[in-house]
Protein backbone atom coordinates (compact mmCIF):
# COMPACT_ATOMS: atom_id res chain seq x y z
CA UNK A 1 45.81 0.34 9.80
CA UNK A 2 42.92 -1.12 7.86
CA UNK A 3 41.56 0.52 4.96
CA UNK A 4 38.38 0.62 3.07
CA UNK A 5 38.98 1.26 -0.59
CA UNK A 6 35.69 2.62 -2.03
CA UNK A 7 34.46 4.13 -5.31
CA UNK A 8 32.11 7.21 -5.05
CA UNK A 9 30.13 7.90 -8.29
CA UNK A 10 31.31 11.20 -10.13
CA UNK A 11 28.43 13.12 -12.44
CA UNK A 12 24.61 13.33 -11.78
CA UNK A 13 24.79 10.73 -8.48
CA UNK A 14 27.49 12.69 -6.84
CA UNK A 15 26.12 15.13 -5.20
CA UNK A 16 23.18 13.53 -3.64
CA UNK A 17 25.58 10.54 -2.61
CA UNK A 18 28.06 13.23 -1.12
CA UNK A 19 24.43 14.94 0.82
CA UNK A 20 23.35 11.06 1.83
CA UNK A 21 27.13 10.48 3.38
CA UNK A 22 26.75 13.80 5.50
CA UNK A 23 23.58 12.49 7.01
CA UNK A 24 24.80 9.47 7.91
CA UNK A 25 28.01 11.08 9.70
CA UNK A 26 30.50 11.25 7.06
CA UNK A 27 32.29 14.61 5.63
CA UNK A 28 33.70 14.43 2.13
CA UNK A 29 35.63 17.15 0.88
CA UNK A 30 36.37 17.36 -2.67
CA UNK A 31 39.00 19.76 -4.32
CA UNK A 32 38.42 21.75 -7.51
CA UNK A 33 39.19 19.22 -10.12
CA UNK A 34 40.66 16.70 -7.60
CA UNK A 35 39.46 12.92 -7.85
CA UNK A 36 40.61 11.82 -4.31
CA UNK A 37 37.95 13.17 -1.97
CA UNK A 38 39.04 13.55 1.90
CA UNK A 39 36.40 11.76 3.93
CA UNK A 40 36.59 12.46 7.82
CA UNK A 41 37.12 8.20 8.73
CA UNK A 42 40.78 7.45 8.19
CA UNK A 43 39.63 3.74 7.68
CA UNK A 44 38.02 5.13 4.16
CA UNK A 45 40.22 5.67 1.13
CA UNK A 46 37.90 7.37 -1.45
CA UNK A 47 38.22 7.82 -4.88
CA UNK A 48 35.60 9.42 -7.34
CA UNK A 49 34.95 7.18 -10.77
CA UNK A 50 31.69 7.55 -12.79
CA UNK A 51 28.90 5.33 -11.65
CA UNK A 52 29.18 3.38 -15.81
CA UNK A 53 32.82 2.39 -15.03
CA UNK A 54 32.31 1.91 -10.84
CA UNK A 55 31.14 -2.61 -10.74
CA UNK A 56 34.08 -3.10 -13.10
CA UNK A 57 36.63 -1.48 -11.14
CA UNK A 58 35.04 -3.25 -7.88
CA UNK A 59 34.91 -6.55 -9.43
CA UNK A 60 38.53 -6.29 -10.32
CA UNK A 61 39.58 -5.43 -7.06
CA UNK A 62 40.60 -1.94 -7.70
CA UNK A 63 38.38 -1.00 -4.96
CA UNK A 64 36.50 -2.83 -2.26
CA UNK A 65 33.64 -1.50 -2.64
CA UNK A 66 31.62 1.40 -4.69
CA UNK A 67 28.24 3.01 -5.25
CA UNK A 68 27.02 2.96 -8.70
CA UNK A 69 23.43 1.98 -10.25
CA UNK A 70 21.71 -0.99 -10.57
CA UNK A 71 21.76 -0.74 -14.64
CA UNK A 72 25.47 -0.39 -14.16
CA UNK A 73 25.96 -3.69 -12.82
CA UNK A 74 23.67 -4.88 -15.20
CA UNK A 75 25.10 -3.60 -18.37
CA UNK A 76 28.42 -5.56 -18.00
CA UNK A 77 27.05 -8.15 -16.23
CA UNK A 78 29.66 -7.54 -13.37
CA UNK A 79 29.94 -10.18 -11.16
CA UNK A 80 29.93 -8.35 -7.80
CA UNK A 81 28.26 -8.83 -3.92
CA UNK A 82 25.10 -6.52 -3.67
CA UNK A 83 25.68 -4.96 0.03
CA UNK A 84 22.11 -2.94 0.33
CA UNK A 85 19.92 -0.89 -2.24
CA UNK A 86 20.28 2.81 -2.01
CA UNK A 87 16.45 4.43 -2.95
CA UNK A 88 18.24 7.65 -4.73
CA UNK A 89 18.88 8.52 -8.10
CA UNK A 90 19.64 11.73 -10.16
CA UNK A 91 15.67 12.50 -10.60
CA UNK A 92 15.57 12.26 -6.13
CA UNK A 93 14.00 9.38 -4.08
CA UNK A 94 12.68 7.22 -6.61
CA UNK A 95 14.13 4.63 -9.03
CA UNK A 96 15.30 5.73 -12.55
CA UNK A 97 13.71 3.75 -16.23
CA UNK A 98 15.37 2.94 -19.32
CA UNK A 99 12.58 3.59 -21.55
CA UNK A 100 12.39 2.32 -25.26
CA UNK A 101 11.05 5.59 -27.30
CA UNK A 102 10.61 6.49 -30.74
CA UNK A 103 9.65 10.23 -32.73
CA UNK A 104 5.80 11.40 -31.81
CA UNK A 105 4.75 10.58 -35.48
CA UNK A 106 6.41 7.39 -35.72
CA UNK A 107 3.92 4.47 -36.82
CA UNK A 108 5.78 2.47 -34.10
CA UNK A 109 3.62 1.13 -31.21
CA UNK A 110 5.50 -2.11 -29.93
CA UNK A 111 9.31 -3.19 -29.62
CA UNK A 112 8.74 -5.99 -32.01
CA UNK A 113 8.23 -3.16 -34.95
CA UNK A 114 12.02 -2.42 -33.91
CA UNK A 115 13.63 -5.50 -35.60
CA UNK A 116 16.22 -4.56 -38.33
CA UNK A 117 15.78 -0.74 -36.81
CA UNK A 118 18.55 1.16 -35.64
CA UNK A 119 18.91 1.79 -31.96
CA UNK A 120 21.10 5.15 -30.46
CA UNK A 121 21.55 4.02 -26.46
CA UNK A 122 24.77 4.41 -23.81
CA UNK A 123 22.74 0.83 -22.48
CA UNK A 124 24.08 -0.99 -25.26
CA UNK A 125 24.79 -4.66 -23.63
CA UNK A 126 21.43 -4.81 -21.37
CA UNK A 127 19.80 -3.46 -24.46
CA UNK A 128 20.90 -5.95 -26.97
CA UNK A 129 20.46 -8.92 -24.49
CA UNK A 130 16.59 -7.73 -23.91
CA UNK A 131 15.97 -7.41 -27.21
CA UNK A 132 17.43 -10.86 -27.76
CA UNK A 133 15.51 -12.36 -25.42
CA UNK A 134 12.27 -11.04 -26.77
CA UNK A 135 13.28 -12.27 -30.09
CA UNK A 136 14.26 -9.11 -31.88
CA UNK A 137 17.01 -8.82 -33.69
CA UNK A 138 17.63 -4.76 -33.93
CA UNK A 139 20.80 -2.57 -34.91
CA UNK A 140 22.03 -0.67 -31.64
CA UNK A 141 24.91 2.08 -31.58
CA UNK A 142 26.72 3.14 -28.63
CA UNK A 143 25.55 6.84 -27.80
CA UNK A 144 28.07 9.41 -26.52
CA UNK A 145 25.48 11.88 -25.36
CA UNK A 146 22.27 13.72 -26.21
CA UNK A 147 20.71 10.70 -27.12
CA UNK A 148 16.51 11.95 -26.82
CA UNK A 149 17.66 14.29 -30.08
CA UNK A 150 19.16 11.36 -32.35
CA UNK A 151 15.60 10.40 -33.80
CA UNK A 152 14.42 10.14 -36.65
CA UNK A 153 17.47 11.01 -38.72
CA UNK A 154 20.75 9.30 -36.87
CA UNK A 155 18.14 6.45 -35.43
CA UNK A 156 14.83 5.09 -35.77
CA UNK A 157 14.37 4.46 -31.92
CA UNK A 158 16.71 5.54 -28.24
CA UNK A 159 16.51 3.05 -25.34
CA UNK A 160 17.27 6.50 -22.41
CA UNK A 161 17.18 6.84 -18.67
CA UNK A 162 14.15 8.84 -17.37
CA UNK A 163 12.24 9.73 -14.08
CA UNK A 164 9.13 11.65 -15.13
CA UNK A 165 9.80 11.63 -18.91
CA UNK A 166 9.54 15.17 -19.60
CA UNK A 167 12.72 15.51 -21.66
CA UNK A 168 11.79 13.28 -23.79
CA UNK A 169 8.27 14.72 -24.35
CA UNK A 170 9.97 17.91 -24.87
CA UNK A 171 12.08 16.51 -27.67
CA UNK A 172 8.87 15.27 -29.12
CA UNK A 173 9.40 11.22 -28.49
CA UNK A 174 6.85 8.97 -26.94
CA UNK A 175 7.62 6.10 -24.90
CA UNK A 176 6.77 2.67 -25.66
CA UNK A 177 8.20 0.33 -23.66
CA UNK A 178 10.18 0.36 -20.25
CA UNK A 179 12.84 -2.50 -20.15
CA UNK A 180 14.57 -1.65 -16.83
CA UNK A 181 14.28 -0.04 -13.44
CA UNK A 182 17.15 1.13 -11.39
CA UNK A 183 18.24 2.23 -8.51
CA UNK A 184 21.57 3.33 -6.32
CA UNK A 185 23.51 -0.01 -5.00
CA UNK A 186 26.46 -0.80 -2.64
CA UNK A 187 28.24 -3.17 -3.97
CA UNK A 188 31.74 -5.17 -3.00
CA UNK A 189 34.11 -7.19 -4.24
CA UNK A 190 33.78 -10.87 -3.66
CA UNK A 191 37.14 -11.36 -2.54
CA UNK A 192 36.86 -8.21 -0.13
CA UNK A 193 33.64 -9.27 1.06
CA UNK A 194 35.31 -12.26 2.63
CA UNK A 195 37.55 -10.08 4.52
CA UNK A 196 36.17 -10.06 7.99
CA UNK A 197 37.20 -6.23 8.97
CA UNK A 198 36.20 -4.99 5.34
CA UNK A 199 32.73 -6.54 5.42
CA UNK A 200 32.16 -5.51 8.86
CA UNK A 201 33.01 -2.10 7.87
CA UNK A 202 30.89 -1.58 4.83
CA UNK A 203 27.79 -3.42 6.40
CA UNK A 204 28.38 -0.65 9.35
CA UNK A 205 28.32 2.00 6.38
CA UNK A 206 25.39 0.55 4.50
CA UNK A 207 23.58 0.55 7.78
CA UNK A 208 23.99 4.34 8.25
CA UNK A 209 23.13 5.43 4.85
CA UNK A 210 20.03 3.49 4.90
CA UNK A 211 19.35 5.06 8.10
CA UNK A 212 20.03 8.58 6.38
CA UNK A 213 17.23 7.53 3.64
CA UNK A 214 14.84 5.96 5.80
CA UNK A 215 14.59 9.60 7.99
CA UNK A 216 14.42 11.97 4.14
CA UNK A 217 11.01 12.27 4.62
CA UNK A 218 10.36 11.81 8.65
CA UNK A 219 10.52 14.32 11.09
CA UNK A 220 10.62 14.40 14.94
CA UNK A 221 7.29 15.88 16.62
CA UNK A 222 7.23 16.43 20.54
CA UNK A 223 4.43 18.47 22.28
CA UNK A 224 3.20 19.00 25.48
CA UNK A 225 -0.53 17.90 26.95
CA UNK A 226 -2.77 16.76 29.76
CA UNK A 227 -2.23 13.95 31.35
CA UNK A 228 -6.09 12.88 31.02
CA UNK A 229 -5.98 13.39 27.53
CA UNK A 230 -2.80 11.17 26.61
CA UNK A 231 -5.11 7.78 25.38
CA UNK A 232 -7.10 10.24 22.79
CA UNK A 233 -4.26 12.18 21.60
CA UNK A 234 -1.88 8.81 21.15
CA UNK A 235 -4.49 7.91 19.19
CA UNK A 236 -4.99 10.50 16.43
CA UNK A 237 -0.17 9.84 16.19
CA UNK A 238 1.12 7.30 13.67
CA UNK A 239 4.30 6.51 14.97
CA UNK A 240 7.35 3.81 14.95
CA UNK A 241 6.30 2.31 17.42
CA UNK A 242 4.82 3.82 20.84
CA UNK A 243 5.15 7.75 21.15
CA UNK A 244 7.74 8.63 23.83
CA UNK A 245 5.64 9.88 27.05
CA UNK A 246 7.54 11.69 30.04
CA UNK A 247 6.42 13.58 33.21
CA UNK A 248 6.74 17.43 33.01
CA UNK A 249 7.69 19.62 36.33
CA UNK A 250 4.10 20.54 36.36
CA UNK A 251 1.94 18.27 37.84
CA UNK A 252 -0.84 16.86 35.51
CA UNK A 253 1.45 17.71 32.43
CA UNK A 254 2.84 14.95 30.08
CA UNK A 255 5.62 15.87 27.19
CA UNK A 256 5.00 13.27 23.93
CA UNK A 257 7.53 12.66 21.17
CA UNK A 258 6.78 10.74 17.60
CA UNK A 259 8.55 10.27 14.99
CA UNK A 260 6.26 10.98 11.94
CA UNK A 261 5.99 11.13 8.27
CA UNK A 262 6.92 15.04 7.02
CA UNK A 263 3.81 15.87 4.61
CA UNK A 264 1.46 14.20 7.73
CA UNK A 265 2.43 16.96 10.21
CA UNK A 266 0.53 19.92 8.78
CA UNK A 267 -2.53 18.22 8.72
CA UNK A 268 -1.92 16.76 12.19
CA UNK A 269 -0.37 20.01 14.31
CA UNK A 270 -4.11 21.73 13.96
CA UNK A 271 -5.87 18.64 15.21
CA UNK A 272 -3.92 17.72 18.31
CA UNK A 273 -4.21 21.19 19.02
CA UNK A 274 -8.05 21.15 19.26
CA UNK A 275 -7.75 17.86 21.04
CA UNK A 276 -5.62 19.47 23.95
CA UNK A 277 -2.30 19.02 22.85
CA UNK A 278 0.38 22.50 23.12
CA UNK A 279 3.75 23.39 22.80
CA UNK A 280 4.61 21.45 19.54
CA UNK A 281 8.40 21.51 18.71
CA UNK A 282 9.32 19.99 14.88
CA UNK A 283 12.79 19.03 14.07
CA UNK A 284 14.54 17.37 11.27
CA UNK A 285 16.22 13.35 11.67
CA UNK A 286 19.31 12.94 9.82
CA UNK A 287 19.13 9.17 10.55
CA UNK A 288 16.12 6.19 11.23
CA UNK A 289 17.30 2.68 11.99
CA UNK A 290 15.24 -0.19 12.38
């Protein structure tokens, strides 16, 4: 039988990756301290790996295929296939920034003030070629953890990853520069990609777990109304494309279904209500394909 090798990112991106899998129709089960999750496709051998460590393993063939961040790929320049972009990170449906940032009370306004400066980051490759590239020639040292509380005394600047930035404000650093954005990828191996079952199979997977994002913030909306009032109530409905429309039993009686952005159904249930509309049924998509 054919197998799928694939790498599922262990730490902050696992459990939204593991939630984003379930939506698209895939169980993983996970043991206590196990690193060999079950997944309900036989085709799919998992294996959980930290997202920093995932585009090496896939370029060297350990696995097929694996989920990991852009930065990631970037950071050891890995020479892998990009199979789609995954819009989820640690912080939730948004892409993640390594920020340059430096103590409240430092004098420091601009990256070029950083040259000869020490630099505490886990981004250490991307870091050093950015700097490079802008001309600065700074001092950066691999950081095992905790890197916002580092300044001033073990470094005179971080490069971190942040969503809103609040950590670092609360560790009294200001930012002063983003140098990269990032967010979840798919990626293969070259030399699996060329396998016609294995790129056939993740493309099928990539499909469904973009249809698992693309419905996070869409619901389903169906309601009942006149049949006279149909044109002025498809009116006031945003929609994919045309609502759904079928006859009800009751003569006169049409049932419409939309599928709708979440946050736009509380302001719309009260209108279509005045404009004739009943009967309003919201449920929750676990998948939207295009």
């Amino acid at each position: 039988m054919n197998t799928l090798k694939l790498g599922l990112p262990k730490g902050s991106l696992q459990e939204p990756t593991f939630d984003i899998f379930k939506k698209a129709g895939y169980r993983i089960r996970l043991g206590e301290r196990s690193y060999i999750p079950s997944i309900d496709d036989p085709e799919i051998e998992g294996l959980l790996i930290r997202a920093q460590e995932m585009a090496h393993y896939v370029e060297d063939g350990v696995l097929d295929a694996g989920i990991t961040g852009q930065d990631w790929v970037r950071e050891y320049d890995s020479d892998v296939v990009e199979i789609a972009q995954l819009l989820y990170a640690r912080g939730g449906f948004v892409p993640v920034r390594w920020v340059v940032a430096v103590p409240e009370d430092s004098d420091i306004t601009d990256i070029k003030q950083l040259a000869g400066k020490r630099i505490a980051t886990e981004l250490v490759n991307f870091s050093k070629r950015y700097f490079n590239e802008h001309g600065i020639d700074a001092r950066f040292e691999f950081s095992w953890g905790a890197t916002e509380v580092k300044p001033p005394k073990l470094a005179d600047a971080i490069v971190d990853v942040t969503v809103t930035g609040s950590s670092l404000r609360a560790n009294k650093l200001r930012i002063i520069a983003t140098i990269l954005e990032s967010t979840t990828v798919l990626v293969m191996n070259k030399k699996a990609s060329e396998d016609p079952w294995k790129r056939e199979k993740i493309d099928n997977i990539a499909l469904l777990l973009q249809g698992a994002l693309n419905a996070e913030f869409k619901v389903g909306l169906k309601m009942n109304l006149p049949a006279g009032k149909l044109d002025e109530i498809s009116a006031l409905l945003p929609s994919l494309h045309n609502p759904t429309i079928s006859h009800l039993k009751d003569e006169g009686w049409l049932a419409l279904e939309v599928v709708i952005d979440e946050p736009k159904v509380r302001e719309l249930i009260p209108v279509l209500k005045k404009a004739g509309a009943e009967g309003f049924i919201e449920y929750p998509l676990n998948k939207v394909i295009y």
